[in-house]
C-alpha atoms as a PDB file:
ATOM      1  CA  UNK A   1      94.198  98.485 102.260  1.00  0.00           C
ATOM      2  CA  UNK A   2      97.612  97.586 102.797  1.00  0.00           C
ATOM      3  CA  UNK A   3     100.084  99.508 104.709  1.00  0.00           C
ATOM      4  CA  UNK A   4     103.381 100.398 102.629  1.00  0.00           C
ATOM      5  CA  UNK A   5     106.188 102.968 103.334  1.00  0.00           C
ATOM      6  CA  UNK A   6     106.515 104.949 100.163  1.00  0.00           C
ATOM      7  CA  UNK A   7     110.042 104.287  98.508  1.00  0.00           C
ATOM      8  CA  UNK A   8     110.315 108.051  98.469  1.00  0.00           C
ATOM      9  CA  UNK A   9     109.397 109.090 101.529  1.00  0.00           C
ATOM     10  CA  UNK A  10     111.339 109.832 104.085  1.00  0.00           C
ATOM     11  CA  UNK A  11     110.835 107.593 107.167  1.00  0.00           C
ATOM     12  CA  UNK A  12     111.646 110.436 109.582  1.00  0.00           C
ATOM     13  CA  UNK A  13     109.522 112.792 107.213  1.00  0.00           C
ATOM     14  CA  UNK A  14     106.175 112.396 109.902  1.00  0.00           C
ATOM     15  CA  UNK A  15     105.120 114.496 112.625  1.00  0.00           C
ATOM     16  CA  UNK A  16     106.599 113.908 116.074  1.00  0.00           C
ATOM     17  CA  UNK A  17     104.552 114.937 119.367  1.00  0.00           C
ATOM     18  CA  UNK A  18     105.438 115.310 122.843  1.00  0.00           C
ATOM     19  CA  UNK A  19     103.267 114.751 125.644  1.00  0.00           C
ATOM     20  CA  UNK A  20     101.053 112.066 123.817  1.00  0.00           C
ATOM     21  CA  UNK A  21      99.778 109.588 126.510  1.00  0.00           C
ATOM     22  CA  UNK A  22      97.196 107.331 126.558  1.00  0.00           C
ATOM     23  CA  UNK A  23      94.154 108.920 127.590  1.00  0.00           C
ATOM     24  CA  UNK A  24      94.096 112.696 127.736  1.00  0.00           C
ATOM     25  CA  UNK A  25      91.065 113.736 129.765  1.00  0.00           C
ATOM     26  CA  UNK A  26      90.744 117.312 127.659  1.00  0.00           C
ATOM     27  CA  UNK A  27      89.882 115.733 124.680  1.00  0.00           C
ATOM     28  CA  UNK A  28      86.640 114.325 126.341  1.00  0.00           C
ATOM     29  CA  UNK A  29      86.165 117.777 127.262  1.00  0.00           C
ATOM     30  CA  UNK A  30      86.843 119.220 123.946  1.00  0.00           C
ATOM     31  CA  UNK A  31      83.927 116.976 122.739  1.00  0.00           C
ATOM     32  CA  UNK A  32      81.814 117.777 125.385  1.00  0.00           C
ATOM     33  CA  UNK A  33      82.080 121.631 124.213  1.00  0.00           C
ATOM     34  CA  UNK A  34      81.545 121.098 120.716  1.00  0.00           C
ATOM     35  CA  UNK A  35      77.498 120.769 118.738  1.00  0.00           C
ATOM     36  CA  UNK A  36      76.325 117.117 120.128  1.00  0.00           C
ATOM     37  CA  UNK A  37      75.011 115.957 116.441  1.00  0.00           C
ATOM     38  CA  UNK A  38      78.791 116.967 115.137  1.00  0.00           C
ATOM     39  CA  UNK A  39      80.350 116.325 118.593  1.00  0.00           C
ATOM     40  CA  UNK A  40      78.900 112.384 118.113  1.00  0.00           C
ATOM     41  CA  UNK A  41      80.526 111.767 114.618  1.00  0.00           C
ATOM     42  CA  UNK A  42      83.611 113.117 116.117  1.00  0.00           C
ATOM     43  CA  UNK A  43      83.777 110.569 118.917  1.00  0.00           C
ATOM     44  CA  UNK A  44      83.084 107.942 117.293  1.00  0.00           C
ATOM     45  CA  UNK A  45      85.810 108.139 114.710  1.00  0.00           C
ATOM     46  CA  UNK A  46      88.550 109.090 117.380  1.00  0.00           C
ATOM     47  CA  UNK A  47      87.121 106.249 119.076  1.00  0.00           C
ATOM     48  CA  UNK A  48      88.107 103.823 116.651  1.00  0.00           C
ATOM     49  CA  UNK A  49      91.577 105.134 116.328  1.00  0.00           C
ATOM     50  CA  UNK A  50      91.841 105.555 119.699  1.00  0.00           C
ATOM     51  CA  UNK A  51      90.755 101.707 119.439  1.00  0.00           C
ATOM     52  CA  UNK A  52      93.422 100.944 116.616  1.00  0.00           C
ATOM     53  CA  UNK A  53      95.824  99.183 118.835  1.00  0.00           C
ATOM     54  CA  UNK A  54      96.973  99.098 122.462  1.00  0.00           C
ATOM     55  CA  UNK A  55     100.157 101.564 121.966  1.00  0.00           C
ATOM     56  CA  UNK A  56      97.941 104.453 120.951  1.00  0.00           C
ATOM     57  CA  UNK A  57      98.563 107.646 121.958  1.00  0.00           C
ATOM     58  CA  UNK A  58      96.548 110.868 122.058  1.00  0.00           C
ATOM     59  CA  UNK A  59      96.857 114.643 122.698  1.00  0.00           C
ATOM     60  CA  UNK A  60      95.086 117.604 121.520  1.00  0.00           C
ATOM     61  CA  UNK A  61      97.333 119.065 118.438  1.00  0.00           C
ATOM     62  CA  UNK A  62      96.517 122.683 116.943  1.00  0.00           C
ATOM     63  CA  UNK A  63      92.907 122.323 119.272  1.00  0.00           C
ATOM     64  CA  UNK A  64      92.165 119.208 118.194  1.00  0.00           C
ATOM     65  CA  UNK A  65      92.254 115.373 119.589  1.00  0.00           C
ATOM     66  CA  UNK A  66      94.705 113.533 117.649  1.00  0.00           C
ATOM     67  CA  UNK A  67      96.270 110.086 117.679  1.00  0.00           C
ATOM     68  CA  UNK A  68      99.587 108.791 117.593  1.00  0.00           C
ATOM     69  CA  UNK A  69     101.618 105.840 117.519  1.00  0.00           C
ATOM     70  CA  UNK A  70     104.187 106.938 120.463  1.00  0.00           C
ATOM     71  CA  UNK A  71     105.107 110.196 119.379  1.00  0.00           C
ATOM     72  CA  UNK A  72     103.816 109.670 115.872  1.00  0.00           C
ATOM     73  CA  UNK A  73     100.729 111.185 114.522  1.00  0.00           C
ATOM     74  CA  UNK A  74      98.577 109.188 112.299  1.00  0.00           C
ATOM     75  CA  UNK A  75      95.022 110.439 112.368  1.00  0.00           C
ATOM     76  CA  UNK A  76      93.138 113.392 113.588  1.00  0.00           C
ATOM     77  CA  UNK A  77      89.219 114.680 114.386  1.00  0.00           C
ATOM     78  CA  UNK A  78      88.484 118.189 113.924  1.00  0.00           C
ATOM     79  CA  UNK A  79      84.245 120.040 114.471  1.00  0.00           C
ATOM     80  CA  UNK A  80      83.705 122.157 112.124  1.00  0.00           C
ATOM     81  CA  UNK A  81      80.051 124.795 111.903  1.00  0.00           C
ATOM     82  CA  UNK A  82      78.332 122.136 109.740  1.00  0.00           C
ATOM     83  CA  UNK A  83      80.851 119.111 109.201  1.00  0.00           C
ATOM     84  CA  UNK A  84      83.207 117.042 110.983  1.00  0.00           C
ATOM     85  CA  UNK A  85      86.680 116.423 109.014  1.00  0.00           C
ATOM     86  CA  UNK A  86      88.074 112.821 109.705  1.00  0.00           C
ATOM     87  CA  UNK A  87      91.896 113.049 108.697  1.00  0.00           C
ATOM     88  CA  UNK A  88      94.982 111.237 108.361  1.00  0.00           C
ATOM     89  CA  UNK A  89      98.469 112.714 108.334  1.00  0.00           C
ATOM     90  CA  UNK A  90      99.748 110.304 105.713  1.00  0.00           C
ATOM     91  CA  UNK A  91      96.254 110.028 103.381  1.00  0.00           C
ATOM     92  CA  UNK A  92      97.818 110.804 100.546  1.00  0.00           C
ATOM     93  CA  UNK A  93      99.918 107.489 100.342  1.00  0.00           C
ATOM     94  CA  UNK A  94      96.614 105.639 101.762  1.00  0.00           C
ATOM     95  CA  UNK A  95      94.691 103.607  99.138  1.00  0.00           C
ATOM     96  CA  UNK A  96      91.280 104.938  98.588  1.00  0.00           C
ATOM     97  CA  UNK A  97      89.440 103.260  95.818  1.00  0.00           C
ATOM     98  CA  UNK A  98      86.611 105.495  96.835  1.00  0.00           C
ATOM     99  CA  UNK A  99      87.862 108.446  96.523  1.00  0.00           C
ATOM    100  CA  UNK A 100      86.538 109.495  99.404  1.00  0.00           C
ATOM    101  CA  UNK A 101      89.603 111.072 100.949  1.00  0.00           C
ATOM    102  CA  UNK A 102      89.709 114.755 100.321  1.00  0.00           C
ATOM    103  CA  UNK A 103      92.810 117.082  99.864  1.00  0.00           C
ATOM    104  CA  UNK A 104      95.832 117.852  97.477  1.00  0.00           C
ATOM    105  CA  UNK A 105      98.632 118.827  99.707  1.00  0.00           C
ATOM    106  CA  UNK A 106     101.733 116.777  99.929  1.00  0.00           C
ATOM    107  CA  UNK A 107     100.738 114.425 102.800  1.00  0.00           C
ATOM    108  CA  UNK A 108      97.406 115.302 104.545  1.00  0.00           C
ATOM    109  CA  UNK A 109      93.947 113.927 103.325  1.00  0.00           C
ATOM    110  CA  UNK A 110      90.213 113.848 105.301  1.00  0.00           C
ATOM    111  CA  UNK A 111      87.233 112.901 104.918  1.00  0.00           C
ATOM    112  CA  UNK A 112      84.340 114.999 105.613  1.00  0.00           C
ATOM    113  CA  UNK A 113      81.214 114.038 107.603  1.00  0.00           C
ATOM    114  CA  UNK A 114      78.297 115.378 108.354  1.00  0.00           C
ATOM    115  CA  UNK A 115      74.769 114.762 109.861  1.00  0.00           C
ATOM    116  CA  UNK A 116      72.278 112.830 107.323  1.00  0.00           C
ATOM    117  CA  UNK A 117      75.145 112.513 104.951  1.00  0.00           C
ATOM    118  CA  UNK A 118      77.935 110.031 107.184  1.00  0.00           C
ATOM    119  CA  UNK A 119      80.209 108.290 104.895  1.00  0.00           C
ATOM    120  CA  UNK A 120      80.524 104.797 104.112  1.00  0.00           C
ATOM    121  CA  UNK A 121      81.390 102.758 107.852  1.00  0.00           C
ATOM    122  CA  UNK A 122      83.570 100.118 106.356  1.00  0.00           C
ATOM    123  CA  UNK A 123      85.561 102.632 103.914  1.00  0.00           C
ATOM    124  CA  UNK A 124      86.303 104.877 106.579  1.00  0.00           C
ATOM    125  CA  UNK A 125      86.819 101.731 108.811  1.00  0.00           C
ATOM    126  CA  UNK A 126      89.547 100.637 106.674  1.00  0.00           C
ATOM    127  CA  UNK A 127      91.331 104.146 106.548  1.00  0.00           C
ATOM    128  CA  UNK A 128      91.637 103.934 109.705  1.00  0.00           C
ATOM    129  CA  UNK A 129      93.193 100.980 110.250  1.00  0.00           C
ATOM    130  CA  UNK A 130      95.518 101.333 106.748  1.00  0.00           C
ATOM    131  CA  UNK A 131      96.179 104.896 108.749  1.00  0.00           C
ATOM    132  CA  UNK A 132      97.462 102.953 111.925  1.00  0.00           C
ATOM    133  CA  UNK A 133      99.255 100.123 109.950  1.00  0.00           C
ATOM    134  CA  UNK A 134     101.047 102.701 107.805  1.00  0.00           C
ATOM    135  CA  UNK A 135     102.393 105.109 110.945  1.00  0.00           C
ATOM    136  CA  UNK A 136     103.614 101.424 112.193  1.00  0.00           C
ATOM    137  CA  UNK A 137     105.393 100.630 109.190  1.00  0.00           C
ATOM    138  CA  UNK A 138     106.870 104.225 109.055  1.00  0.00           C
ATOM    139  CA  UNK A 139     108.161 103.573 112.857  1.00  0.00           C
ATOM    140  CA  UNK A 140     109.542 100.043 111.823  1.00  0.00           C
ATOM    141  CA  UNK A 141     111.314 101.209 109.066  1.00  0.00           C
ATOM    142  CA  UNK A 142     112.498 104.006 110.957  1.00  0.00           C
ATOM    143  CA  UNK A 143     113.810 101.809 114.023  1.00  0.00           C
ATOM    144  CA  UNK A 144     115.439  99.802 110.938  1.00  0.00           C
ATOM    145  CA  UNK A 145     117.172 102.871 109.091  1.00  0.00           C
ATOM    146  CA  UNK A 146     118.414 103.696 113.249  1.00  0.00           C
ATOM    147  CA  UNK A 147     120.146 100.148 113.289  1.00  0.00           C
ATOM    148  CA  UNK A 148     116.859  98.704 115.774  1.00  0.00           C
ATOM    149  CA  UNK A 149     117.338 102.390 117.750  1.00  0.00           C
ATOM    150  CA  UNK A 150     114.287 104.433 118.520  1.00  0.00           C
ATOM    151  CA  UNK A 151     114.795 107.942 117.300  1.00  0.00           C
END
C-alpha cells in the first residue's frame, strides 16, 4: 500500500494537535477503564501505530488515544459497547483492496473489530503503516509547498 498525497488534496487540509508528545500516561489509563476483551484489541492496534516510527506522537483527541506525526493526526482507537473501531484520518485516500475500511465521509475511514470476529492482521497491518507513510508524505509535501519551512 503505497503512500501518495492526493493531487487534490490540500496538504494543509489534515488535522493539527497541540500537546501531542510521546507517551501520554492517560491513554494507558483510558485502556485500563475500558471492557478488557475490547480494551485488548484496542491496545494492540494503538500499539502498532504507536510503533509506526520513532517521531510518533500521541494524545487523547475527542476521549480517545490518537496518534500523530508531530502535530499531525494519522490514526485513532476508539471502545465501543460491543466493538472496537480502528481508524485513520486520511482512509479514504488509503488503498484497501479489501474493502475492509468502513465509512463514506470525505476523509475518515475505520475498521471495526470485535471479539471472535478480529480482522485480517496483515490487512490491518498494512493500513497502518500506508496510514503513517501517507501523514509523512502529507508533512513532506507540506514542508515543500512552505519552501523546506515547518508550518
Amino acid at each position: 500500500m503505497a503512500a501518495h498525497v492526493p493531487k487534490n488534496a490540500s496538504v494543509s487540509g489534515f488535522l493539527r494537535f497541540n500537546g501531542a508528545v510521546s507517551h501520554q500516561p492517560q491513554i494507558d489509563t483510558w485502556f485500563e477503564s475500558r471492557r478488557p476483551e475490547l480494551a485488548a484489541i484496542a491496545r494492540e492496534w494503538f500499539a502498532e501505530m504507536r510503533n509506526s516510527g520513532p517521531d510518533v506522537t500521541e494524545l487523547l483527541h475527542d476521549g480517545h488515544p490518537t496518534a500523530c506525526v508531530a502535530d499531525a493526526a494519522f490514526g485513532y482507537v476508539n471502545v465501543f459497547t460491543t466493538h472496537v473501531n480502528v481508524g485513520f484520518f486520511h482512509g479514504a485516500s488509503l488503498e484497501d483492496p479489501t474493502h475492509i475500511l468502513q465509512g463514506t465521509g470525505k476523509f475518515m475511514r475505520h475498521v471495526k473489530a470485535q471479539p471472535g470476529a478480529l480482522p485480517g492482521r496483515a490487512v490491518l497491518k498494512a493500513l497502518v503503516e500506508a496510514a503513517y507513510a501517507d501523514i509523512k508524505a502529507r508533512l513532506q509535501a507540506e514542508r515543500s509547498a512552505l519552501g523546506g519551512k515547518s508550518a
